[in-house]
PDB file of N, CA and C in Angstrom:
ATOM      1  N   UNK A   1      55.997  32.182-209.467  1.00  0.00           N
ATOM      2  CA  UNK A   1      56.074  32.745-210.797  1.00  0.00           C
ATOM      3  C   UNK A   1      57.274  33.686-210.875  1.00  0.00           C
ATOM      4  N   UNK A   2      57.931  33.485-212.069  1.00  0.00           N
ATOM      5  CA  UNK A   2      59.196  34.552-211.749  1.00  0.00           C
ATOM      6  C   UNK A   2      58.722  35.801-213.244  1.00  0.00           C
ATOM      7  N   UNK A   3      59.734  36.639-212.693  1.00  0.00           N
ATOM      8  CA  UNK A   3      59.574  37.289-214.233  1.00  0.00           C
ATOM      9  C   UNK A   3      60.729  37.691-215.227  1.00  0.00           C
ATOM     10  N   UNK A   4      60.145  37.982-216.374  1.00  0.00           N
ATOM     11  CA  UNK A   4      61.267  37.907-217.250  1.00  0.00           C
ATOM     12  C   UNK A   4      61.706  39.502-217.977  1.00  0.00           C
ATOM     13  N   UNK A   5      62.421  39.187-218.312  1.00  0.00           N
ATOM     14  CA  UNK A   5      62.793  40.560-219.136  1.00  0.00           C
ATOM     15  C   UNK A   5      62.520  40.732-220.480  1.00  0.00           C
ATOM     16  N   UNK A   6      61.885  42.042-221.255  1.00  0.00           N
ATOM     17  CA  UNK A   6      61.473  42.173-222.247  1.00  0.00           C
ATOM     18  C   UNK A   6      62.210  43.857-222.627  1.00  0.00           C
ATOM     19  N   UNK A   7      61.765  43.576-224.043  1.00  0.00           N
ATOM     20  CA  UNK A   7      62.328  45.277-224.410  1.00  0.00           C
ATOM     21  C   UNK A   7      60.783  45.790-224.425  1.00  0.00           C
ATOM     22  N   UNK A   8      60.358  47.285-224.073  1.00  0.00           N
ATOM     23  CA  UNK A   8      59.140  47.706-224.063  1.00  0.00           C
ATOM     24  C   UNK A   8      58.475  48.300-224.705  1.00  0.00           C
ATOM     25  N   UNK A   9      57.085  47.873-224.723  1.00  0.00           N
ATOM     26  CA  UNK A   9      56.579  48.587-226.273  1.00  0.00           C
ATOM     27  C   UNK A   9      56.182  49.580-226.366  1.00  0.00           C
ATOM     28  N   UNK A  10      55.701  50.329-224.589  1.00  0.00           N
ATOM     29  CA  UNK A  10      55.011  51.155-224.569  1.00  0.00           C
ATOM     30  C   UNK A  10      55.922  52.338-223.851  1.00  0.00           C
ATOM     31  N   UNK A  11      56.690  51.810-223.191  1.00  0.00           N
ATOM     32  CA  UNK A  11      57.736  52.774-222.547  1.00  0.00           C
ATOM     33  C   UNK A  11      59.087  53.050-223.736  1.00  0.00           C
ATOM     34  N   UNK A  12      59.214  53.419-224.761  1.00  0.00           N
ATOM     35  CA  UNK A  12      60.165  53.148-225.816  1.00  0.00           C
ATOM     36  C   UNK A  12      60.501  55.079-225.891  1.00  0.00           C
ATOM     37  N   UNK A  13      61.424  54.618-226.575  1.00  0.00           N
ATOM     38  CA  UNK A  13      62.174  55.863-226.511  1.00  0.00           C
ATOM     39  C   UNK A  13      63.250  55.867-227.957  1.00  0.00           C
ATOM     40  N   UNK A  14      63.836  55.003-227.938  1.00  0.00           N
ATOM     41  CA  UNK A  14      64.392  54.333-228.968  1.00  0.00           C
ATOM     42  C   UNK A  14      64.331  53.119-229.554  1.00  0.00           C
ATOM     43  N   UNK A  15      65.193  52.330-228.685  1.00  0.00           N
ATOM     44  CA  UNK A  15      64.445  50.476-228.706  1.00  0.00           C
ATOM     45  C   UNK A  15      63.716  49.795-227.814  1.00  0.00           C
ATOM     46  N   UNK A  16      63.726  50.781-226.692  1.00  0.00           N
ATOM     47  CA  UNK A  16      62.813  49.999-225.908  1.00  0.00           C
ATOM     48  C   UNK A  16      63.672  49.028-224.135  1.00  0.00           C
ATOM     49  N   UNK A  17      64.994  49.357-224.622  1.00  0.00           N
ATOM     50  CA  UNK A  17      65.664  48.340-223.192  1.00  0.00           C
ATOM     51  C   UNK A  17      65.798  49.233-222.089  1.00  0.00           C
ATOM     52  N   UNK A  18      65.864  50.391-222.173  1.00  0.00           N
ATOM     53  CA  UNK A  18      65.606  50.603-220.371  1.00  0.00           C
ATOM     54  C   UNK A  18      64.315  51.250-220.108  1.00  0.00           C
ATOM     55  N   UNK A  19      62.930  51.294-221.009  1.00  0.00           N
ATOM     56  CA  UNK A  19      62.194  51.380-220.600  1.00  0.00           C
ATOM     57  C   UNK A  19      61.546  49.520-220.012  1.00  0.00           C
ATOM     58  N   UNK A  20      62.262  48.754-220.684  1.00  0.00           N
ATOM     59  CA  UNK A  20      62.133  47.320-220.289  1.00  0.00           C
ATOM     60  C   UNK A  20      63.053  46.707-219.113  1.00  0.00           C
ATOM     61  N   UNK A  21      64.082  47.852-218.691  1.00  0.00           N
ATOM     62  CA  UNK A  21      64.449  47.370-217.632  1.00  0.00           C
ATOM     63  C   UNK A  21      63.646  48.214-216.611  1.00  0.00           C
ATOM     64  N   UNK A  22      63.641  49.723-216.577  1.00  0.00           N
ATOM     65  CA  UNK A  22      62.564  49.922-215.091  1.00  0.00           C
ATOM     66  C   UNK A  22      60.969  49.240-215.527  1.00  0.00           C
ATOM     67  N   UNK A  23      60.697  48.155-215.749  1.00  0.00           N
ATOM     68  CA  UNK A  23      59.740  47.909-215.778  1.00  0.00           C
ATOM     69  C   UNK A  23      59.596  46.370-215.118  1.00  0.00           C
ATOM     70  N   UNK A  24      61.071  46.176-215.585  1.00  0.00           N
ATOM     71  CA  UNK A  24      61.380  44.547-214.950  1.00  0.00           C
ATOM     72  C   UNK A  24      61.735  44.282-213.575  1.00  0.00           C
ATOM     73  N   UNK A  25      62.362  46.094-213.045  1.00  0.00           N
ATOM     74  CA  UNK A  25      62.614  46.062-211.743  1.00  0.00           C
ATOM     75  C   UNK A  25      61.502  47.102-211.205  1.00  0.00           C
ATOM     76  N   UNK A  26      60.500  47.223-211.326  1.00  0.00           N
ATOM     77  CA  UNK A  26      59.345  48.082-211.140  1.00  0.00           C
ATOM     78  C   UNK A  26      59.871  49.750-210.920  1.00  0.00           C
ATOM     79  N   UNK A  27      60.786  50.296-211.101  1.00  0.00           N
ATOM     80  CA  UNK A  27      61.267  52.069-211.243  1.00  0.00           C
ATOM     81  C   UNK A  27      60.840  52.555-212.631  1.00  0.00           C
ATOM     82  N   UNK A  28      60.256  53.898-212.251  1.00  0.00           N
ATOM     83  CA  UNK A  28      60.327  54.359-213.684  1.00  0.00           C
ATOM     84  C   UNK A  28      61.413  54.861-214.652  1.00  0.00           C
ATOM     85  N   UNK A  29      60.720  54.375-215.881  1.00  0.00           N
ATOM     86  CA  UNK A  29      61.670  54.370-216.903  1.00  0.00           C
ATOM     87  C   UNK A  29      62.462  55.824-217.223  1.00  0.00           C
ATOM     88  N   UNK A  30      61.921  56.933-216.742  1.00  0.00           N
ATOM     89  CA  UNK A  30      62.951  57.782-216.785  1.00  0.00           C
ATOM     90  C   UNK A  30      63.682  57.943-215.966  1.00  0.00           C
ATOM     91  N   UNK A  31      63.372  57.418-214.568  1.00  0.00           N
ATOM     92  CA  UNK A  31      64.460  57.084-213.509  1.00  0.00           C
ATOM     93  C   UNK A  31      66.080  56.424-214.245  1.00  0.00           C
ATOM     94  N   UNK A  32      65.288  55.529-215.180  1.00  0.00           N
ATOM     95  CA  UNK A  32      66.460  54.489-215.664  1.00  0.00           C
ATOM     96  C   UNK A  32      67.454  54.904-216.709  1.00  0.00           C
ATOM     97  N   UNK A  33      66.659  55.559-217.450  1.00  0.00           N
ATOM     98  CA  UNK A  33      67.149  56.820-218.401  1.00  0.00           C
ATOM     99  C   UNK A  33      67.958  57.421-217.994  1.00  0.00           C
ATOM    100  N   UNK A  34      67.943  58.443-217.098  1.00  0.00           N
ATOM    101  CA  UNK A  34      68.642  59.441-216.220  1.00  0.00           C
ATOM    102  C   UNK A  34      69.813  58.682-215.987  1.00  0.00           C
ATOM    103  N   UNK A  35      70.131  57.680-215.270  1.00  0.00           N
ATOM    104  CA  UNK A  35      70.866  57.350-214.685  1.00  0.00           C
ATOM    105  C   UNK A  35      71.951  56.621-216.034  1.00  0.00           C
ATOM    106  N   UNK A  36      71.103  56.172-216.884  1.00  0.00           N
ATOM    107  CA  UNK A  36      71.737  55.589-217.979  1.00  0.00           C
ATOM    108  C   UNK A  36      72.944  56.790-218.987  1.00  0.00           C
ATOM    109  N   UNK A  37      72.197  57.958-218.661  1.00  0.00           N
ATOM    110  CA  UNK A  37      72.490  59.055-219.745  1.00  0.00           C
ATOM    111  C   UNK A  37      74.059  59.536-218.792  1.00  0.00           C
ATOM    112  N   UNK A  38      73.676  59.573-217.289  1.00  0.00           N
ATOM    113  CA  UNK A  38      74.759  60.128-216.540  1.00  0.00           C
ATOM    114  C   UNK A  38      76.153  59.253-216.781  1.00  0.00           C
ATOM    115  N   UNK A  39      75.737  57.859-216.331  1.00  0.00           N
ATOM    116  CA  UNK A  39      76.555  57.084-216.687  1.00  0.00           C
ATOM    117  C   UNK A  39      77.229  57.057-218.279  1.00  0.00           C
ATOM    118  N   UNK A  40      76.833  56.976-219.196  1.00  0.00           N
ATOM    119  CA  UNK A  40      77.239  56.812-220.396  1.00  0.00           C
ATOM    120  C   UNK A  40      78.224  58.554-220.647  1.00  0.00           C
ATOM    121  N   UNK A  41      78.019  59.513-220.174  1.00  0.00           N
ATOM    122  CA  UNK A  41      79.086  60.630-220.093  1.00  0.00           C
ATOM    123  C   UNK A  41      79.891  60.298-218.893  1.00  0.00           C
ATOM    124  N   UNK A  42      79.391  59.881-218.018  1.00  0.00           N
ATOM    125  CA  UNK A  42      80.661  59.295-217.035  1.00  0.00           C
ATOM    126  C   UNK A  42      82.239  58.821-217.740  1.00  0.00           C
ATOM    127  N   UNK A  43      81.398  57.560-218.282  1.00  0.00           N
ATOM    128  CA  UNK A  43      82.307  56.598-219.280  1.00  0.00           C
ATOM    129  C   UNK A  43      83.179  56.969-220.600  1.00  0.00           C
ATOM    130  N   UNK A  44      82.531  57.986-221.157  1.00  0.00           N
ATOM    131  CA  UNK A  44      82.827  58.243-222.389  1.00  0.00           C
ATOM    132  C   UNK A  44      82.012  58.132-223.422  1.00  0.00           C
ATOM    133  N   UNK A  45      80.751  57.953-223.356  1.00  0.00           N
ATOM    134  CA  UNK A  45      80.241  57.259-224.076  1.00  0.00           C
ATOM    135  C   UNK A  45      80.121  55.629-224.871  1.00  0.00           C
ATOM    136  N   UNK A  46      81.399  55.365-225.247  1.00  0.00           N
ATOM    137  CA  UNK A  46      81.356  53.930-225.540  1.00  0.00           C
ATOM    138  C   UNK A  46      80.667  53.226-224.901  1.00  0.00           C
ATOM    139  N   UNK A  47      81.671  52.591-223.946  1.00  0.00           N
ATOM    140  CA  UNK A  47      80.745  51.511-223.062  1.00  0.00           C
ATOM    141  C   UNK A  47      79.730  51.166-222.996  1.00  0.00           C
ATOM    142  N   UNK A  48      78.938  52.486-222.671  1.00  0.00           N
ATOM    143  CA  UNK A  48      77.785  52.153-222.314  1.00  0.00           C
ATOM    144  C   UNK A  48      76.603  51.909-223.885  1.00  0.00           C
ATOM    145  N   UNK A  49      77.167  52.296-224.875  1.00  0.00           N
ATOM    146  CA  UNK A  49      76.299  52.691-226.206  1.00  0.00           C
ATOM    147  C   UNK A  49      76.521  50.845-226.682  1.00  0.00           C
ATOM    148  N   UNK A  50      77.921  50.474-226.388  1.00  0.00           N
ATOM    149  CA  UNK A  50      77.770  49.148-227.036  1.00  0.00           C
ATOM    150  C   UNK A  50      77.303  48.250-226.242  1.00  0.00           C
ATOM    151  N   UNK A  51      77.067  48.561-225.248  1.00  0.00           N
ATOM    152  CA  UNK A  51      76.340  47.725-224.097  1.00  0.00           C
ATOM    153  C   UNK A  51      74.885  48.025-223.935  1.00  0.00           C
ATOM    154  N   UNK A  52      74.340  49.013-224.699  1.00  0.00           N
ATOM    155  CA  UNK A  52      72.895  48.957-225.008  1.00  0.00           C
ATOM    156  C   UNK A  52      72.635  48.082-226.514  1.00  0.00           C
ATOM    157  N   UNK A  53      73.334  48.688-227.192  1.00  0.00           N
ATOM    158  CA  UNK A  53      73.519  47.540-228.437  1.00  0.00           C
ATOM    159  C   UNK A  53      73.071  46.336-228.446  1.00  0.00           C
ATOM    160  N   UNK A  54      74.473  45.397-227.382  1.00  0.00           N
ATOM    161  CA  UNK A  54      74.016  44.456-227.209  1.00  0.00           C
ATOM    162  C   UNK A  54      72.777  43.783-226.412  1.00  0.00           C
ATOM    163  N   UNK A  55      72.538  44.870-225.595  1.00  0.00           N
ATOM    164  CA  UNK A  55      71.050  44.157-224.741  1.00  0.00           C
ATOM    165  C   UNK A  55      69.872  44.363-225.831  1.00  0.00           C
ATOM    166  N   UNK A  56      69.951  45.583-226.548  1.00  0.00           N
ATOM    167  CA  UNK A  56      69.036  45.214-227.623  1.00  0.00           C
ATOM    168  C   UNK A  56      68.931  44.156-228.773  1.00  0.00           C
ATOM    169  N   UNK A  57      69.674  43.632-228.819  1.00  0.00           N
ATOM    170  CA  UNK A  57      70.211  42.343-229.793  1.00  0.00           C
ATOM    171  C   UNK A  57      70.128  41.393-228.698  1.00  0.00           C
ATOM    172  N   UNK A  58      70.155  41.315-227.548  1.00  0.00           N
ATOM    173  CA  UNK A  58      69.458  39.656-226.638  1.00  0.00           C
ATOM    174  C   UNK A  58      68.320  40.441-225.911  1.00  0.00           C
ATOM    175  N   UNK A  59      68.121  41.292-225.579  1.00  0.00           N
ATOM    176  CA  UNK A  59      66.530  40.881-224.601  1.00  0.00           C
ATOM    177  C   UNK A  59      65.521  41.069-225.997  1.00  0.00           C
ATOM    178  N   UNK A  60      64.140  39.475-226.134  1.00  0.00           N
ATOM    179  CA  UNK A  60      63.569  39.765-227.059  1.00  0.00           C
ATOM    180  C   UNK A  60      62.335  41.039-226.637  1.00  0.00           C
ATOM    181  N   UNK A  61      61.735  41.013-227.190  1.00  0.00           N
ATOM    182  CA  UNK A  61      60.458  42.339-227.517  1.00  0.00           C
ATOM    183  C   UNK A  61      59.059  41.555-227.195  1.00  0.00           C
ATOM    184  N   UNK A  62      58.886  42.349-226.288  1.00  0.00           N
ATOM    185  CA  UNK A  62      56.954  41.479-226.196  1.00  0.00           C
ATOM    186  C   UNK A  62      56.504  41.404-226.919  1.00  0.00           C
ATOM    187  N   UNK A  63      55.921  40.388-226.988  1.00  0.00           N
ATOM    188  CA  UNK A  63      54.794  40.169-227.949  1.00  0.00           C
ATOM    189  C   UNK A  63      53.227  40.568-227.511  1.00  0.00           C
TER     190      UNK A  63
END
């Protein structure tokens, strides 16, 4: 059985994709957060904001 990726319904914060990614790789979601938030001031912000964008526009949402 493999598993798939979803945005999360219960770990949400905004849309839901990195509480749907530490969930897909079993870490918690504020683990994923944290690291997301560091990174995205790393970068500048951009990068990383249109690259949540788009994962929210392809990973679908559980049903």
């Amino acid at each position: 059985m493999y598993k798939q990726l979803f945005r999360s319904r219960e770990n949400r914060v905004l849309g839901g994709v990195l509480g749907g990614i530490g969930d897909y790789f079993n870490i918690d979601p504020v683990v994923v957060r944290l690291a997301f938030v560091v990174l995205t001031i790393v970068t500048a912000f951009f990068p990383c904001l249109i690259g949540y964008f788009i994962a929210y526009l392809i990973i679908p949402e559980r049903v």
